[in-house]
Structure formats: structure tokens, C-alpha cells
Protein backbone atom coordinates (compact mmCIF):
# COMPACT_ATOMS: atom_id res chain seq x y z
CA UNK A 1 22.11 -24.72 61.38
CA UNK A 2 19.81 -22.88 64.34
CA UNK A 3 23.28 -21.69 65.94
CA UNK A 4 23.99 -17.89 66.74
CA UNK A 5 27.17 -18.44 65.45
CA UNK A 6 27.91 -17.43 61.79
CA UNK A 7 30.92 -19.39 61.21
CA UNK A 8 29.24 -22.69 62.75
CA UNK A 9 25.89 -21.96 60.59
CA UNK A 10 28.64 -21.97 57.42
CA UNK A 11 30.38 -25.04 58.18
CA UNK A 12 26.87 -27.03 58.79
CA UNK A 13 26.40 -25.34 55.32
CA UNK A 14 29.31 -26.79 53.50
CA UNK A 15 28.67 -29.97 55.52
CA UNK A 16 25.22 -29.94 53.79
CA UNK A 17 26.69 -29.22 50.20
CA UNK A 18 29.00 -32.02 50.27
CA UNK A 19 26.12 -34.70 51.27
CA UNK A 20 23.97 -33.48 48.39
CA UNK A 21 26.81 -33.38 45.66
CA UNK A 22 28.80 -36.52 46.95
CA UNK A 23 25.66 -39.02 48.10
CA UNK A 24 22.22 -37.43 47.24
CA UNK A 25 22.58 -36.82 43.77
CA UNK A 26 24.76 -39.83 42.63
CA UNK A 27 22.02 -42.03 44.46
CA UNK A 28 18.95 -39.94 42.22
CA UNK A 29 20.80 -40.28 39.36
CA UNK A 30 21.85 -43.98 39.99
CA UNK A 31 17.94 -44.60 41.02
CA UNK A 32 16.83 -42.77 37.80
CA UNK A 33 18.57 -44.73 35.36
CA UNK A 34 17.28 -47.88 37.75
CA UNK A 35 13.85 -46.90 37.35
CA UNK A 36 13.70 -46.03 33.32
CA UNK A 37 15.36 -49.46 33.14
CA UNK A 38 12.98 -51.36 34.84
CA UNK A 39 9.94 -49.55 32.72
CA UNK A 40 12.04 -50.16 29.68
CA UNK A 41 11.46 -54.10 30.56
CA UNK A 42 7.92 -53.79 31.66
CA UNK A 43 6.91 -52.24 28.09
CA UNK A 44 8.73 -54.86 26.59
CA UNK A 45 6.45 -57.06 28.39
CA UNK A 46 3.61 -55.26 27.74
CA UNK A 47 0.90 -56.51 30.29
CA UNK A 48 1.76 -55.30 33.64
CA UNK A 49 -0.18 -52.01 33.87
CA UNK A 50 0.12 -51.57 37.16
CA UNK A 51 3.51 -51.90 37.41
CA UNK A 52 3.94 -49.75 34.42
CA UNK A 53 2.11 -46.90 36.19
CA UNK A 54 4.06 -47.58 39.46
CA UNK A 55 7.42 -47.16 37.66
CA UNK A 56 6.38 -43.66 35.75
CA UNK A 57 5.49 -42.46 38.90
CA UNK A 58 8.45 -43.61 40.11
CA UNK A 59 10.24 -41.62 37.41
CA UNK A 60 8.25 -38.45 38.22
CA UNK A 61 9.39 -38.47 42.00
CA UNK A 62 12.93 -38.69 41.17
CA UNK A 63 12.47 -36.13 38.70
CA UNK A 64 10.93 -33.88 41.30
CA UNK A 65 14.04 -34.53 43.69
CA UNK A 66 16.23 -33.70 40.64
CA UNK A 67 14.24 -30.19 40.14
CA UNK A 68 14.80 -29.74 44.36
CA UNK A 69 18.28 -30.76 44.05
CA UNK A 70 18.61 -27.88 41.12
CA UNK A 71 20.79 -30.89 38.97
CA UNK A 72 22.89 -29.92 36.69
CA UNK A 73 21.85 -29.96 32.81
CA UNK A 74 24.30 -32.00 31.39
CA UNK A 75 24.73 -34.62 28.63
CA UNK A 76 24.46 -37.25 30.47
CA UNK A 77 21.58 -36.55 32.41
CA UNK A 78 19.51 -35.35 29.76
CA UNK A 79 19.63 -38.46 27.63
CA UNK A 80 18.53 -40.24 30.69
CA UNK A 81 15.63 -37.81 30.67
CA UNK A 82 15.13 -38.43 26.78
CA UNK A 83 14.71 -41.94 27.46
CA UNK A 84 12.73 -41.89 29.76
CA UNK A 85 10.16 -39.46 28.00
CA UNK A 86 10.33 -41.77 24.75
CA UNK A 87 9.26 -44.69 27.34
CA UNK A 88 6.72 -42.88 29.19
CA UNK A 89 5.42 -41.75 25.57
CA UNK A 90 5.19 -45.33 24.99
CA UNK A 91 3.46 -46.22 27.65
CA UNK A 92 1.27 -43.54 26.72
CA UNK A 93 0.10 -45.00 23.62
CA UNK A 94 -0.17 -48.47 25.63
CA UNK A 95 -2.74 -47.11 27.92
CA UNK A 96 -4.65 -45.19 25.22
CA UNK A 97 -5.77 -48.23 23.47
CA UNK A 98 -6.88 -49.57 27.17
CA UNK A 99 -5.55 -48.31 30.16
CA UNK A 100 -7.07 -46.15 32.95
CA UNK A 101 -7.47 -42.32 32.48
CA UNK A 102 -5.41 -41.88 36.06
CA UNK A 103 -2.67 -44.19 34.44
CA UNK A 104 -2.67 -41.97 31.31
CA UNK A 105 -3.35 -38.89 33.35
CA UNK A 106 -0.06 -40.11 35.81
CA UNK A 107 2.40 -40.26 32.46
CA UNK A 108 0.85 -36.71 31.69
CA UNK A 109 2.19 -35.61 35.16
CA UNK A 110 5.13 -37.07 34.56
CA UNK A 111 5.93 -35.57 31.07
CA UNK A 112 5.20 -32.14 32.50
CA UNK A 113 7.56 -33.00 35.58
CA UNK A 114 10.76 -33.59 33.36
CA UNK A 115 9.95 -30.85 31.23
CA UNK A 116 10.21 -28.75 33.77
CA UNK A 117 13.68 -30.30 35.20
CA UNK A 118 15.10 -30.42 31.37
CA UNK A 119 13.92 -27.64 28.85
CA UNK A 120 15.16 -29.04 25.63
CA UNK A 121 12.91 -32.19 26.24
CA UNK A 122 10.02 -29.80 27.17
CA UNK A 123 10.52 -28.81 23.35
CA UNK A 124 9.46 -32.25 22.57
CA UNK A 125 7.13 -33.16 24.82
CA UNK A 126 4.46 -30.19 24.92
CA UNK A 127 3.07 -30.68 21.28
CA UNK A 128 2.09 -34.39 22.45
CA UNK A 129 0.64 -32.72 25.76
CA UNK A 130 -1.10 -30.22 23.37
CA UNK A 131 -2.83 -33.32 20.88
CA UNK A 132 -4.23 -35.13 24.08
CA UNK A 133 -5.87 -31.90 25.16
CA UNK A 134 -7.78 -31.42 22.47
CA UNK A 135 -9.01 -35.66 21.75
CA UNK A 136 -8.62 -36.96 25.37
CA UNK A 137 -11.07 -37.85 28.26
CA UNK A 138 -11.48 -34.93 30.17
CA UNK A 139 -9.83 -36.41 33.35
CA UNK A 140 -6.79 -36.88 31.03
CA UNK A 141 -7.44 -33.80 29.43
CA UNK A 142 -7.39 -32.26 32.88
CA UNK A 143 -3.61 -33.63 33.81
CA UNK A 144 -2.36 -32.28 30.26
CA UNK A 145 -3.54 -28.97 31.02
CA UNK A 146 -1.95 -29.71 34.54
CA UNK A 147 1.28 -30.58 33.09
CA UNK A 148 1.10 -28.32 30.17
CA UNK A 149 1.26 -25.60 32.84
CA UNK A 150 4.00 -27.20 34.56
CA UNK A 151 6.11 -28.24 31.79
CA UNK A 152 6.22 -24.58 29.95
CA UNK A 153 6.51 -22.35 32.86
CA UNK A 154 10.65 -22.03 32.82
CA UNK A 155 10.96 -21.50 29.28
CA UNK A 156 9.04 -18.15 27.55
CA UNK A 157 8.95 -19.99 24.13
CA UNK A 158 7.56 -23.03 25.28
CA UNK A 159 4.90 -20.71 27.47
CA UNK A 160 3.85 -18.95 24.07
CA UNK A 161 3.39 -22.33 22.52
CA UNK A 162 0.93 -23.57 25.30
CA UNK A 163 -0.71 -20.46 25.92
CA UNK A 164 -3.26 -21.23 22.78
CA UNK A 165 -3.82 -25.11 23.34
CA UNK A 166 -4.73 -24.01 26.97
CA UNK A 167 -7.03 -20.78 25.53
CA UNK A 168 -8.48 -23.26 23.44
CA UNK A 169 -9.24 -25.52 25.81
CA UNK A 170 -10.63 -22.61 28.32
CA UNK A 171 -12.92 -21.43 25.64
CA UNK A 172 -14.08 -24.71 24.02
CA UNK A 173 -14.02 -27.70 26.43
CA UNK A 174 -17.32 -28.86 27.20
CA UNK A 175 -16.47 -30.21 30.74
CA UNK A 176 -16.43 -27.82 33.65
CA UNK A 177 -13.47 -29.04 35.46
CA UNK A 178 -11.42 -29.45 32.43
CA UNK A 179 -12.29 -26.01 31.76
CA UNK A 180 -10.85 -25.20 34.59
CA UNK A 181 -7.74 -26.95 35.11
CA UNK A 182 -7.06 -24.75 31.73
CA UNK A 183 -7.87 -21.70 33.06
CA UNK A 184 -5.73 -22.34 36.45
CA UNK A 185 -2.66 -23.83 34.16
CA UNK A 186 -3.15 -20.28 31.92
CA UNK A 187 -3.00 -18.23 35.54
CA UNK A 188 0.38 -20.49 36.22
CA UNK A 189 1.95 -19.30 32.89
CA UNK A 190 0.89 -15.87 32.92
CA UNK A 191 2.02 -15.07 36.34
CA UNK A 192 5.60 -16.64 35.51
CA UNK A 193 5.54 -14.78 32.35
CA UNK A 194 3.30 -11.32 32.64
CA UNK A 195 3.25 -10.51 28.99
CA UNK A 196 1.72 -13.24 27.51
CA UNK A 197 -1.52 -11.66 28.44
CA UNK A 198 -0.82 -8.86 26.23
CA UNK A 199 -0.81 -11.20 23.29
């Protein structure tokens, strides 16, 4: 790839291409479904916290690797996807009756992480995100905001529809840092999408 030659800098390329297509993304994909498995038995357990949180954040990494990878929105993948958000939304209300706010605030990152891969499951997922901002511990309140930001940036709709949770949130939280993790997820969305500080 650091050759002065065009045509060897090309065929490194294609070289490149081929790995990703034929190995990388059949192994994420493979690992993915792997992964939302294994958290599909652990909440069917229902008393291994740790592992639970282990295995979302599992879920989140490969998720990032599919956004990196630029994956391919298909059918296929995007049920994954969906079932893994209905699992991590499970888990959710699992560690809300008990669990650690960094356990609750990891599934948060999560969420926003595949709604940012797959934009017809950020649909769903945002008006959860938007409920635990207002009702939440601040430090969980603080990763919605986070994800909120992360989750809506691709899609304009989706930006419009957490631009007044994360107002809200700016204007009426009463703890400093959640304040600001609004106002730094509201900077996010407005420099990804300019006019929505016109409205």
C-alpha cells in the first residue's frame, strides 16, 4: 500500500477488498449472531449480571466493526440487529429493577451503537432512550443522552425527534454533568444536521 507504484497500490487494494468481503465480515456476522445467542441464554437465566453486561458489550463492539466495515443493510442482518435490541431492551428492564447504573448505562451505549449501524431499528429504539432520560439516574441519564446523540445522527427524522428530549434535558436536568452530556449530544446532532437549530 506505501508503494510509488499505482498499479501495485490497486492490487494491494483489491487484495484488501476481498479479505474484508470473503473473511472479515462473514466472521462479524457469524460472531454477532454468536454473541446475541449467548445473551439470549443468559436472560433466560436471569442471574448472571456480569456476564449479561459482558455479552452487550460484546454486541456493541461487533456492532462498531459492522459500522467500520460499512455492512450492508440487508434482511438478514437487520433481524439479527432486531434481536438483539429486543434482548438488550430486556436486559434493560433486568438491571432497572437492580443492576448497576454502568450496566444500564453500557446497554444505553449499545442501543445507540446499532442505531447508528441500522436506521430502521433506530426508529424503535430512541423513544426508549428518550423515557430513561427523563426518569433515570443521572449517570444513566448521561449514556442516553450519549447514545441518543449517537443513535440519531444518520437519520434527519430521528435527529428532529431527539433534538427536544435532549433540549429538555439541557434546560431541566438538575445534575451538572448530565446537563452536559445533553448539551454535547445536541452539538453532535446539530453539526450533522445544521438546521435543526433553526427550529
Amino acid at each position: 500500500l506505501n508503494s510509488d507504484d499505482p498499479q501495485t497500490v490497486e492490487n494491494a487494494l483489491q487484495v484488501v477488498n476481498k479479505l474484508i468481503s470473503h473473511c472479515v465480515i462473514p466472521v462479524s456476522k457469524a460472531r454477532f449472531e454468536q454473541s446475541v445467542n449467548s445473551l439470549r441464554q443468559l436472560v433466560k437465566q436471569g442471574d448472571k449480571e456480569n456476564d449479561i453486561a459482558e455479552a452487550v458489550g460484546e454486541i456493541e463492539t461487533i456492532a462498531k466493526t459492522f459500522k467500520v466495515l460499512g455492512l450492508d443493510q440487508n434482511e438478514k442482518s437487520a433481524k439479527v440487529f432486531a434481536n438483539a435490541v429486543d434482548l438488550i431492551l430486556q436486559v434493560l428492564q433486568v438491571f432497572q429493577t437492580g443492576g448497576s447504573f454502568a450496566k444500564l448505562g453500557q446497554c444505553m451505549q449499545a442501543l445507540g451503537t446499532i442505531g447508528l449501524v441500522h436506521h430502521a431499528l433506530a426508529k424503535e429504539i430512541l423513544p426508549k432512550l428518550s423515557v430513561v432520560l427523563r426518569k433515570e439516574h443521572w449517570l444513566v441519564r448521561l449514556d442516553a443522552a450519549k447514545a441518543l446523540g449517537g443513535g440519531a445522527q444518520a437519520y434527519k427524522g430521528l435527529a428532529e425527534q431527539a433534538f427536544h428530549p435532549l433540549s429538555t434535558a439541557l434546560q431541566e436536568d438538575t445534575d451538572p454533568l448530565a446537563r452536559q452530556a445533553a448539551a454535547k449530544a445536541l452539538e453532535y446532532l446539530q453539526r450533522v444536521h445544521p438546521d435543526l437549530a433553526n427550529n
